[in-house]
ModelCIF file with pLDDT and N, C-alpha, C, O atoms, coordinates in Angstrom:
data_MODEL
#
_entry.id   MODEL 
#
_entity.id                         1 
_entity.type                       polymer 
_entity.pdbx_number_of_molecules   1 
#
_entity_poly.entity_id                      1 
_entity_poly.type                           'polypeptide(L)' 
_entity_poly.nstd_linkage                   no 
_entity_poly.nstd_monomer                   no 
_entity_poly.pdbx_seq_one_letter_code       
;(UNK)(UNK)(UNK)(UNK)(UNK)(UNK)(UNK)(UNK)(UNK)(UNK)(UNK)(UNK)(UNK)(UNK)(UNK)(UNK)
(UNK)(UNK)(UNK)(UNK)(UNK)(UNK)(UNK)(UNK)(UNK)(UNK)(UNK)(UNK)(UNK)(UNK)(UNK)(UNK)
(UNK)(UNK)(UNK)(UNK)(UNK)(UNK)(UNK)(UNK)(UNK)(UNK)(UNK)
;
_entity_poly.pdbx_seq_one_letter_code_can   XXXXXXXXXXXXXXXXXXXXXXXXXXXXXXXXXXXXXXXXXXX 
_entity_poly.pdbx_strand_id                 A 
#
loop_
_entity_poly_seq.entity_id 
_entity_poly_seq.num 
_entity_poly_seq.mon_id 
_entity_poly_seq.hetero 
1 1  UNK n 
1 2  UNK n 
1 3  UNK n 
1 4  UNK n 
1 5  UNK n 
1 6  UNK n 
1 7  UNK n 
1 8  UNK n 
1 9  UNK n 
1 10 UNK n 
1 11 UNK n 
1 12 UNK n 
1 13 UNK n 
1 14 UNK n 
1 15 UNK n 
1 16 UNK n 
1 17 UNK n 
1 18 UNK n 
1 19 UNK n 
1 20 UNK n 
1 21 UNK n 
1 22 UNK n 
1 23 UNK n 
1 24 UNK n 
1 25 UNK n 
1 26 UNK n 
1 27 UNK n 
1 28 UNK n 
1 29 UNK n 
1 30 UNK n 
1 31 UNK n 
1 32 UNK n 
1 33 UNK n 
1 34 UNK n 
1 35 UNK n 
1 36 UNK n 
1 37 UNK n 
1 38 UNK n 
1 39 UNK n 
1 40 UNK n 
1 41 UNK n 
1 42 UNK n 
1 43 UNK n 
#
_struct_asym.id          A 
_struct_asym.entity_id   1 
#
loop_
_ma_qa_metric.id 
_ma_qa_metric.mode 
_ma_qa_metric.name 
_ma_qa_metric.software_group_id 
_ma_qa_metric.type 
1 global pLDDT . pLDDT 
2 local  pLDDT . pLDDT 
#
_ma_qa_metric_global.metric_id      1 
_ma_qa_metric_global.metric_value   97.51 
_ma_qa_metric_global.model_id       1 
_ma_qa_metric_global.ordinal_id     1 
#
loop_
_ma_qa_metric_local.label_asym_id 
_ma_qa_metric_local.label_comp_id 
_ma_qa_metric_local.label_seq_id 
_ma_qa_metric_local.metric_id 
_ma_qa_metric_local.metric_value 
_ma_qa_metric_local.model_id 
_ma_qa_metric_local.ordinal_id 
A UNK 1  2 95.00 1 1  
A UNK 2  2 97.00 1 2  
A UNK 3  2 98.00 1 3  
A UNK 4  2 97.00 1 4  
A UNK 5  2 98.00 1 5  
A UNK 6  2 98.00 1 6  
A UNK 7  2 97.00 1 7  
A UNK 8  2 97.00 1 8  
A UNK 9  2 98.00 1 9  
A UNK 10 2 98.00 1 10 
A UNK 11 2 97.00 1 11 
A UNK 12 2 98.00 1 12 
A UNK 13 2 98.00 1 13 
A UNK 14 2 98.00 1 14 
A UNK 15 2 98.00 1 15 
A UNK 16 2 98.00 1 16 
A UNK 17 2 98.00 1 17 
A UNK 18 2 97.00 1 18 
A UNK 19 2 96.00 1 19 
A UNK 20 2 96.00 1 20 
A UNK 21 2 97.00 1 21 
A UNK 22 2 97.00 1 22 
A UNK 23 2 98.00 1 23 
A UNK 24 2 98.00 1 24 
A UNK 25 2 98.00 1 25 
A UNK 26 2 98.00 1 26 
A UNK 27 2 98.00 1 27 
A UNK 28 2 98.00 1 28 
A UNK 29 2 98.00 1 29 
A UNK 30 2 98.00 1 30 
A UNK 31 2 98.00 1 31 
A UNK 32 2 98.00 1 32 
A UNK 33 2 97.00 1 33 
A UNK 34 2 96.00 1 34 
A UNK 35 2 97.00 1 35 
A UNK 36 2 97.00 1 36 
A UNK 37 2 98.00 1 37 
A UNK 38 2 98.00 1 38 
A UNK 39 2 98.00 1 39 
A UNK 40 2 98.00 1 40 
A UNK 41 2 98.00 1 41 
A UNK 42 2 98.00 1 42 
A UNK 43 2 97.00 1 43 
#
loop_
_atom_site.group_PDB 
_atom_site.id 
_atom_site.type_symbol 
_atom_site.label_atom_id 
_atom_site.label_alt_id 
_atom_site.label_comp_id 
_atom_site.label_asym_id 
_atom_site.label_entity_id 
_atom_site.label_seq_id 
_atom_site.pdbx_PDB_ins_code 
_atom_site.Cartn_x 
_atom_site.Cartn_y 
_atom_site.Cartn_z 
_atom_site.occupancy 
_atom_site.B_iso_or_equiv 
_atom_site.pdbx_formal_charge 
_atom_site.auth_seq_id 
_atom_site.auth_comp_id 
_atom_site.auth_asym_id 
_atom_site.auth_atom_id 
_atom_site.pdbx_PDB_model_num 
ATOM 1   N N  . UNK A 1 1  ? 144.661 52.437 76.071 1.00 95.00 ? 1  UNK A N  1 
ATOM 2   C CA . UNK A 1 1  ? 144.420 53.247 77.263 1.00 95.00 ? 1  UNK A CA 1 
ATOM 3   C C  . UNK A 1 1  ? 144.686 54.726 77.091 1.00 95.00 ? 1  UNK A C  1 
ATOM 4   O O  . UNK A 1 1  ? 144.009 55.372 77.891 1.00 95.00 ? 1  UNK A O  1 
ATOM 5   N N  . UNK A 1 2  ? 145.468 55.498 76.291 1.00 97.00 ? 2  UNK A N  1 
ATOM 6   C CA . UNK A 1 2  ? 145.474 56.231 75.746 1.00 97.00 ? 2  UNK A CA 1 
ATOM 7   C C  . UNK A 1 2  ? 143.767 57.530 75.824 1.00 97.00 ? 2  UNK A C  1 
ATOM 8   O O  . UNK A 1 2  ? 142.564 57.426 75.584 1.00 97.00 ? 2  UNK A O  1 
ATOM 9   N N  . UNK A 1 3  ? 144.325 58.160 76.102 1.00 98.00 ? 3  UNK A N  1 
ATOM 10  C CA . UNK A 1 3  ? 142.726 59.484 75.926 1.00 98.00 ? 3  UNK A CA 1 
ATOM 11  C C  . UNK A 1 3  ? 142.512 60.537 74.980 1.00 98.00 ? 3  UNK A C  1 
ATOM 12  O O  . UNK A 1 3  ? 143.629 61.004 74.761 1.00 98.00 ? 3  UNK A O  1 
ATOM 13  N N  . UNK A 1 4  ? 141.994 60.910 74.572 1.00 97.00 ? 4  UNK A N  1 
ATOM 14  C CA . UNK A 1 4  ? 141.824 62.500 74.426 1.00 97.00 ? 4  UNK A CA 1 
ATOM 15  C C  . UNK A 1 4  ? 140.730 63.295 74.669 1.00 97.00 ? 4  UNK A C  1 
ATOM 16  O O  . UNK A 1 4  ? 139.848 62.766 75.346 1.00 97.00 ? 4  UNK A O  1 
ATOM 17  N N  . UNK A 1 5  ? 140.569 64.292 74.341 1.00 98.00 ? 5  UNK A N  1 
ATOM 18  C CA . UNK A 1 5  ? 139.102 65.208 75.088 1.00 98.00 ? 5  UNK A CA 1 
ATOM 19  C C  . UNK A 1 5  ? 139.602 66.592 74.078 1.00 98.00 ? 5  UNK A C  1 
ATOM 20  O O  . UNK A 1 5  ? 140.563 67.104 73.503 1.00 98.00 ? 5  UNK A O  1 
ATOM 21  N N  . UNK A 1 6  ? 137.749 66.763 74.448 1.00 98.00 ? 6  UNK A N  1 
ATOM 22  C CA . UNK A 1 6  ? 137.774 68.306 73.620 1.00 98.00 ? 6  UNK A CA 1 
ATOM 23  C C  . UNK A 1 6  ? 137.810 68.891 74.874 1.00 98.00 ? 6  UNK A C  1 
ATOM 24  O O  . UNK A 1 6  ? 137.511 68.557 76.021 1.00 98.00 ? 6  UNK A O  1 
ATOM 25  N N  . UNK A 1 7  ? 138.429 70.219 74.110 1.00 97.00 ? 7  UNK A N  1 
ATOM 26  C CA . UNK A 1 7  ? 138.855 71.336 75.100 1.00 97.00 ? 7  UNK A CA 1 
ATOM 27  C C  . UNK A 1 7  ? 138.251 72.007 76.014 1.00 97.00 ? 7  UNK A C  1 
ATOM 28  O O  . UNK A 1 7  ? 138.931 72.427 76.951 1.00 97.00 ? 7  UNK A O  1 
ATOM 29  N N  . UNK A 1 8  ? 137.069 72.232 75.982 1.00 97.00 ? 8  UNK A N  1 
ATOM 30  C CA . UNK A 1 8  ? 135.666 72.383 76.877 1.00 97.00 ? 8  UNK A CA 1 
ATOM 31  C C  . UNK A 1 8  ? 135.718 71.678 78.361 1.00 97.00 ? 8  UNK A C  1 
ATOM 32  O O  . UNK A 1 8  ? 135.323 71.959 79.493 1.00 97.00 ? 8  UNK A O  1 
ATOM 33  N N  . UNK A 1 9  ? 136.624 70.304 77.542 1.00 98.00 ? 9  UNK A N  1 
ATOM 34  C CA . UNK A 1 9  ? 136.309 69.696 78.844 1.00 98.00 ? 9  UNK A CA 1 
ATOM 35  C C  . UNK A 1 9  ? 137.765 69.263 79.711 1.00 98.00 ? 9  UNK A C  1 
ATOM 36  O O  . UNK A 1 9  ? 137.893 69.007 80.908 1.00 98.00 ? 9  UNK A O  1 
ATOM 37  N N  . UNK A 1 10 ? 138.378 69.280 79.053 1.00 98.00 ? 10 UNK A N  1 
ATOM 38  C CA . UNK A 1 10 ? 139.927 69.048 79.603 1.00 98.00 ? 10 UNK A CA 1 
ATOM 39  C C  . UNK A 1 10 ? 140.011 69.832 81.233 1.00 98.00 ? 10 UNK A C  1 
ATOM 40  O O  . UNK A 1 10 ? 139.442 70.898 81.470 1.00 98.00 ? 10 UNK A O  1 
ATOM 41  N N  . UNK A 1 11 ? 140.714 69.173 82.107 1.00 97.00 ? 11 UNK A N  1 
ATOM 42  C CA . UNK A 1 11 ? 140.829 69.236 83.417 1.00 97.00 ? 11 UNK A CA 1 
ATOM 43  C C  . UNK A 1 11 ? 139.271 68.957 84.370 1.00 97.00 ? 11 UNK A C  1 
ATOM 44  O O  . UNK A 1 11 ? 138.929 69.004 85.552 1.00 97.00 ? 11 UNK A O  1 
ATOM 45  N N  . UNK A 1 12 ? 138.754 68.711 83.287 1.00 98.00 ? 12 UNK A N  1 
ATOM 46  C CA . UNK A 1 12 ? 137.307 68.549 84.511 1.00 98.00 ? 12 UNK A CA 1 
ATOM 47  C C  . UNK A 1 12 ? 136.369 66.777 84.722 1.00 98.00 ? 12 UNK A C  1 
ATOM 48  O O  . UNK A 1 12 ? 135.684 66.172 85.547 1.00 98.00 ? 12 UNK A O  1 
ATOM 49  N N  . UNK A 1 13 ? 137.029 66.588 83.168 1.00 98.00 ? 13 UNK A N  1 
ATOM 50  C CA . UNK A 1 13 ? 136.119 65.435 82.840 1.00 98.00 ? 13 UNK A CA 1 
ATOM 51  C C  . UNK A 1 13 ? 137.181 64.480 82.818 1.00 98.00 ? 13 UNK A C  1 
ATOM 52  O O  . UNK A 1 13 ? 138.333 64.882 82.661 1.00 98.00 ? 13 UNK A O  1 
ATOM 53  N N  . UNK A 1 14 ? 136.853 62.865 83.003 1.00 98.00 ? 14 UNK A N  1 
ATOM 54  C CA . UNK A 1 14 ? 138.149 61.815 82.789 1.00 98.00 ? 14 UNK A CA 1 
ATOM 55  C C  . UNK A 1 14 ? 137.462 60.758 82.243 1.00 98.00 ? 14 UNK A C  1 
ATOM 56  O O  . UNK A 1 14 ? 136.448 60.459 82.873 1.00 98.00 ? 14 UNK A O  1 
ATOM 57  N N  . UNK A 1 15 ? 137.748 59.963 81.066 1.00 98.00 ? 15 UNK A N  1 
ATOM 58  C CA . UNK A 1 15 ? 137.466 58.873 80.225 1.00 98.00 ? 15 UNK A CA 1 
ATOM 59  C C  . UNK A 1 15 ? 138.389 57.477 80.958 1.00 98.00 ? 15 UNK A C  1 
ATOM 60  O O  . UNK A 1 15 ? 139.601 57.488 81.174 1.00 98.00 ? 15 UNK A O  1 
ATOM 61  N N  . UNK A 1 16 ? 137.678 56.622 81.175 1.00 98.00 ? 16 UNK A N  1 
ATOM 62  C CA . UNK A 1 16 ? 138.410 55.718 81.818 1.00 98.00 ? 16 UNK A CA 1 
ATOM 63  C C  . UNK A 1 16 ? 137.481 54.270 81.356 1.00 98.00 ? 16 UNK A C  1 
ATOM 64  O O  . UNK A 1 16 ? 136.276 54.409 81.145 1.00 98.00 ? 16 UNK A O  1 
ATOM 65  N N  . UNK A 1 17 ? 138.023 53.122 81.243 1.00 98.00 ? 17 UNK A N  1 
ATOM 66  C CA . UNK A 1 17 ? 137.347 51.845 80.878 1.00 98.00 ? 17 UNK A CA 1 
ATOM 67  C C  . UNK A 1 17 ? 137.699 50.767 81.674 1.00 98.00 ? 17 UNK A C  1 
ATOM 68  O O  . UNK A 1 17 ? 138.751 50.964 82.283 1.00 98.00 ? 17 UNK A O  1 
ATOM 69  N N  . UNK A 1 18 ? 137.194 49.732 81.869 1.00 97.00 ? 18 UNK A N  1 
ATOM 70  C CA . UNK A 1 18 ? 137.110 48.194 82.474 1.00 97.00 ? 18 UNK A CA 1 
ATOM 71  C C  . UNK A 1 18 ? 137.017 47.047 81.744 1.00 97.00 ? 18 UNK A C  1 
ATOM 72  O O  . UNK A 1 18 ? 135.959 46.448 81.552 1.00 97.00 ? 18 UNK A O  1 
ATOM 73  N N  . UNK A 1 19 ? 138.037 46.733 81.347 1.00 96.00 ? 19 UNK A N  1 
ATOM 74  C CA . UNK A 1 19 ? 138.147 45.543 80.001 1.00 96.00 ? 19 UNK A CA 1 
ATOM 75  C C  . UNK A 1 19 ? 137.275 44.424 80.678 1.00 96.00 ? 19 UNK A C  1 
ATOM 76  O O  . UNK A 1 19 ? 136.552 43.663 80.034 1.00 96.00 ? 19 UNK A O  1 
ATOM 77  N N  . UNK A 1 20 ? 137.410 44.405 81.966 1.00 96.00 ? 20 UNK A N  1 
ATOM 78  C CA . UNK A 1 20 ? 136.911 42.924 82.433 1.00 96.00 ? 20 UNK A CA 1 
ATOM 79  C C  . UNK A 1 20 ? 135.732 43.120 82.617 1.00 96.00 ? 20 UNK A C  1 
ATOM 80  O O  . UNK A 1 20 ? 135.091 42.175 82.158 1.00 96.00 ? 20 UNK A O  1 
ATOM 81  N N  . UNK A 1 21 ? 134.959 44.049 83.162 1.00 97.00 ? 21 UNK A N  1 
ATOM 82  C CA . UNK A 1 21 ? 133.768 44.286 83.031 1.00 97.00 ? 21 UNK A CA 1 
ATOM 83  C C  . UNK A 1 21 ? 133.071 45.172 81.742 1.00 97.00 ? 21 UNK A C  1 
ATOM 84  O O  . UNK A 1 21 ? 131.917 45.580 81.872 1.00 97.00 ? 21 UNK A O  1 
ATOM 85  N N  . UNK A 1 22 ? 133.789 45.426 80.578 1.00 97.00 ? 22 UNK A N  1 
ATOM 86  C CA . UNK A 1 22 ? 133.109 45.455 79.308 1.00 97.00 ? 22 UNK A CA 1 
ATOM 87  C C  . UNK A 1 22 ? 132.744 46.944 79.645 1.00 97.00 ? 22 UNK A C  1 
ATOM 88  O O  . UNK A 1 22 ? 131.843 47.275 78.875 1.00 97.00 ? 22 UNK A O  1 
ATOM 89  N N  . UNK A 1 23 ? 133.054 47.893 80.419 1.00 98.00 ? 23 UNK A N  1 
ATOM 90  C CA . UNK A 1 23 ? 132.322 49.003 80.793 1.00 98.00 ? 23 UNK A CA 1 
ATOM 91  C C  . UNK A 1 23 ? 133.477 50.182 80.585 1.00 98.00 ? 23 UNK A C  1 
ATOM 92  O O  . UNK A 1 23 ? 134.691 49.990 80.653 1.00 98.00 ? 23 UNK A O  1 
ATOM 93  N N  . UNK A 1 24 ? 132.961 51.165 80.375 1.00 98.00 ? 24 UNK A N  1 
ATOM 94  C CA . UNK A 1 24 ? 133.594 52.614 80.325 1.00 98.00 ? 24 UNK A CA 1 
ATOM 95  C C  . UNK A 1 24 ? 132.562 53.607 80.555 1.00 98.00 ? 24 UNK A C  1 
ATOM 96  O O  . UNK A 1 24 ? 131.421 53.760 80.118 1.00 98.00 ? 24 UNK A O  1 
ATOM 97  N N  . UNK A 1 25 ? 133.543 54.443 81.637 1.00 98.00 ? 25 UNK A N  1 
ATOM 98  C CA . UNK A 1 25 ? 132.997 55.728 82.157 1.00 98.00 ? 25 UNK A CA 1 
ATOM 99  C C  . UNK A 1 25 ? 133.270 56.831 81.503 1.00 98.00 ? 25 UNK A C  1 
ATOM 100 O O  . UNK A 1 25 ? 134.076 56.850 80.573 1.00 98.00 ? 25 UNK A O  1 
ATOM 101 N N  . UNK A 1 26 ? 132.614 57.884 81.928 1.00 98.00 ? 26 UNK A N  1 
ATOM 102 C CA . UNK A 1 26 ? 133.188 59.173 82.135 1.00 98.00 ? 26 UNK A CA 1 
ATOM 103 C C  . UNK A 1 26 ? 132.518 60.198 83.560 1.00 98.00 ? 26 UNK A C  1 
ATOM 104 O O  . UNK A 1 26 ? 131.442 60.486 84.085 1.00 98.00 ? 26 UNK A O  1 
ATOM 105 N N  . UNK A 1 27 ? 133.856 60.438 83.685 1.00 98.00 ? 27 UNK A N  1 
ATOM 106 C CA . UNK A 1 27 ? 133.890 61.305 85.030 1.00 98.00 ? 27 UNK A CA 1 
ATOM 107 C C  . UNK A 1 27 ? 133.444 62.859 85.181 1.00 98.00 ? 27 UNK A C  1 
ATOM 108 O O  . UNK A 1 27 ? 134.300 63.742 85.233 1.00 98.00 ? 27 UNK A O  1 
ATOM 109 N N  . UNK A 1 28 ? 132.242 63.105 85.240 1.00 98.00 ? 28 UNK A N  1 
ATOM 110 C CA . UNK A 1 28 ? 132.735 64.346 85.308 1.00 98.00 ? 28 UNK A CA 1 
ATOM 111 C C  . UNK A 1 28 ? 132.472 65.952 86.107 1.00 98.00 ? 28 UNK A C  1 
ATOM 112 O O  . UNK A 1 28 ? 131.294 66.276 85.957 1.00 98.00 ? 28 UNK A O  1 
ATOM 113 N N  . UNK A 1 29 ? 132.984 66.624 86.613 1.00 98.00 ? 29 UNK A N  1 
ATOM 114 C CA . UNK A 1 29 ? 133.531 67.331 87.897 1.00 98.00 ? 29 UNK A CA 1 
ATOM 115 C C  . UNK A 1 29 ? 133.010 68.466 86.994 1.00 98.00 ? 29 UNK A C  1 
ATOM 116 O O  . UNK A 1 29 ? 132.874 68.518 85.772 1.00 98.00 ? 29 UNK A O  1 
ATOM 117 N N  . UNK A 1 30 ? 132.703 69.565 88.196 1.00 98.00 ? 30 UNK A N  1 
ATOM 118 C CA . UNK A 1 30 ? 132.848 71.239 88.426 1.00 98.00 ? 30 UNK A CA 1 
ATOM 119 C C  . UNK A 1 30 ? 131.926 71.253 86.858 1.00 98.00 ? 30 UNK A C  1 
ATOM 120 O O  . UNK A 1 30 ? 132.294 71.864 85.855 1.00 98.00 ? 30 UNK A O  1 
ATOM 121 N N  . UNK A 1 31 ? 130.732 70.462 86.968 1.00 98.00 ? 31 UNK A N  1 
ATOM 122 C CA . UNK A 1 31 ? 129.986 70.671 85.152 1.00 98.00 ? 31 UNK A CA 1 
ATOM 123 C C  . UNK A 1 31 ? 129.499 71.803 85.772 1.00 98.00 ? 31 UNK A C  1 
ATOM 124 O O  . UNK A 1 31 ? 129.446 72.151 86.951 1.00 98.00 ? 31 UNK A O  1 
ATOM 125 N N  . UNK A 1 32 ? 129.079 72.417 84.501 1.00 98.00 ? 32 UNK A N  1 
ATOM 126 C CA . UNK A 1 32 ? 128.475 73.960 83.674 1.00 98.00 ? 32 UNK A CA 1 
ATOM 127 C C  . UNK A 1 32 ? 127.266 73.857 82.823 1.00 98.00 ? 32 UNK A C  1 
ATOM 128 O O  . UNK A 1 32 ? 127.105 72.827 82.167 1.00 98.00 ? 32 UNK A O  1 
ATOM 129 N N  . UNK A 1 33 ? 126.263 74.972 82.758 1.00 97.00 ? 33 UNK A N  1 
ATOM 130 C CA . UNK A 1 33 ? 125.080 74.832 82.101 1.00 97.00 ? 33 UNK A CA 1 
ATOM 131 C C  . UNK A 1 33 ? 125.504 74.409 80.593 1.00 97.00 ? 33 UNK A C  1 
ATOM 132 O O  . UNK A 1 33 ? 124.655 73.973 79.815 1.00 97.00 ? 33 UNK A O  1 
ATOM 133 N N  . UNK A 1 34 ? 126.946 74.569 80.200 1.00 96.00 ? 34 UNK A N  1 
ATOM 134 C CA . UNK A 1 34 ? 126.670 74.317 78.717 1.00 96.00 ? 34 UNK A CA 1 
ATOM 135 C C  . UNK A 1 34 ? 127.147 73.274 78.473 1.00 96.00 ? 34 UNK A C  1 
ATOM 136 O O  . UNK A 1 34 ? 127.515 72.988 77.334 1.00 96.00 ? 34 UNK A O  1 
ATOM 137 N N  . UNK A 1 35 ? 127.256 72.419 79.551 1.00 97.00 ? 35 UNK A N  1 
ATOM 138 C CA . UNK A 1 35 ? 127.235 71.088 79.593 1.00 97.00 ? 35 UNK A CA 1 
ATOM 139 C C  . UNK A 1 35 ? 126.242 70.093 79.667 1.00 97.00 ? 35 UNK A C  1 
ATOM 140 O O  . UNK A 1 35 ? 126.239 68.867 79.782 1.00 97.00 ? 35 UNK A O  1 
ATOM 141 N N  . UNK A 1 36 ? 125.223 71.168 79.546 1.00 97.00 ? 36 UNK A N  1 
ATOM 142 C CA . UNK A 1 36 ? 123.855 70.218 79.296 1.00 97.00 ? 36 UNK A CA 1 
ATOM 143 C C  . UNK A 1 36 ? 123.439 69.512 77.861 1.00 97.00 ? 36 UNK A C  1 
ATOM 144 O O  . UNK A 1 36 ? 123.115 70.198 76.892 1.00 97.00 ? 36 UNK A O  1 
ATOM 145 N N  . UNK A 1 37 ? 123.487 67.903 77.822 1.00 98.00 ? 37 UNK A N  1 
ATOM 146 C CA . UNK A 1 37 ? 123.310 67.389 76.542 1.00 98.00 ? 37 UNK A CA 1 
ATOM 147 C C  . UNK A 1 37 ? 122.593 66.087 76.538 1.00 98.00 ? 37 UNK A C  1 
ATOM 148 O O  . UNK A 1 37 ? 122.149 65.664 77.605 1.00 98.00 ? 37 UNK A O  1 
ATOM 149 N N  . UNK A 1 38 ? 122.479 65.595 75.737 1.00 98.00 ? 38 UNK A N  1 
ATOM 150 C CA . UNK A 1 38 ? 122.411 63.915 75.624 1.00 98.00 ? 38 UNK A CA 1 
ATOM 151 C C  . UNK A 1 38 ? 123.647 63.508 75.220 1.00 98.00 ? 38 UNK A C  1 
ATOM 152 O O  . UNK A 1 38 ? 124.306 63.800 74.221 1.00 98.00 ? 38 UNK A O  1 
ATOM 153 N N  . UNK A 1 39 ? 123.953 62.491 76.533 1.00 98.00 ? 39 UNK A N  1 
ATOM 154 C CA . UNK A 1 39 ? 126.005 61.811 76.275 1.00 98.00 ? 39 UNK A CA 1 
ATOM 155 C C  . UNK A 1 39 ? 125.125 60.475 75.787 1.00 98.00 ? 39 UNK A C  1 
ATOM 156 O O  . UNK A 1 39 ? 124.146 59.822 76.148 1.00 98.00 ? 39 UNK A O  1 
ATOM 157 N N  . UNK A 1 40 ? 126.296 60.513 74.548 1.00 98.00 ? 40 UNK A N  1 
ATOM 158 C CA . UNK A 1 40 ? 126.198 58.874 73.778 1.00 98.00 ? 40 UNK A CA 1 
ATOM 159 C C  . UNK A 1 40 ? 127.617 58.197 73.983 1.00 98.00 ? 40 UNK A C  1 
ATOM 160 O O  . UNK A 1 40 ? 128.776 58.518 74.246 1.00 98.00 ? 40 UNK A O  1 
ATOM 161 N N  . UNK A 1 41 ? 126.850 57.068 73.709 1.00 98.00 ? 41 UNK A N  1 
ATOM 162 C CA . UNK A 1 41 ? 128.465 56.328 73.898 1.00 98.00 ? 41 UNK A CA 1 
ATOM 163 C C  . UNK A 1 41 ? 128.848 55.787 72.985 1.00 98.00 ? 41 UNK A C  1 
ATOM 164 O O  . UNK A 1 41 ? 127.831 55.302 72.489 1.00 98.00 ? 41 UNK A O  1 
ATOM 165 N N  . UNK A 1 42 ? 129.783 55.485 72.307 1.00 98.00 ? 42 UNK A N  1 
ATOM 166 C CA . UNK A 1 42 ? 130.415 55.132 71.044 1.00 98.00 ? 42 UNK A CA 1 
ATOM 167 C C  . UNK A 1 42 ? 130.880 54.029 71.387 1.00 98.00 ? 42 UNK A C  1 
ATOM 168 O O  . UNK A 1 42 ? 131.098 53.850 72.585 1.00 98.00 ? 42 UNK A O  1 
ATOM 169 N N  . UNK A 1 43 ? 131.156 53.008 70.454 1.00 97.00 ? 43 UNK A N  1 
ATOM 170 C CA . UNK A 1 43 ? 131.877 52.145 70.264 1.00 97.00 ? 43 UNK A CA 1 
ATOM 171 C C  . UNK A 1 43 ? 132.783 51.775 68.497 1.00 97.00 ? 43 UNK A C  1 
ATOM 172 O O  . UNK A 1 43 ? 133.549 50.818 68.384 1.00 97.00 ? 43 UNK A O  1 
#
């Protein structure tokens, strides 16, 4: 459960998961044009 984040995004964005439903988010608040990307998801 543990997080980390790049610095860009720290205080805005939140990584969070659902063991029981196999799912993980990310949260994320107050975005910026240079936050425009394609988000992948890792496993």
């Amino acid at each position: 459960g543990s997080t980390n984040y790049v610095d860009s995004v720290k205080g805005r964005f939140t990584i969070s998961r659902d063991n029981a439903k196999k799912t993980v988010y990310l949260q994320m608040n107050s975005l910026k044009p240079e936050d425009t990307a394609v988000y992948y998801c890792n496993a």
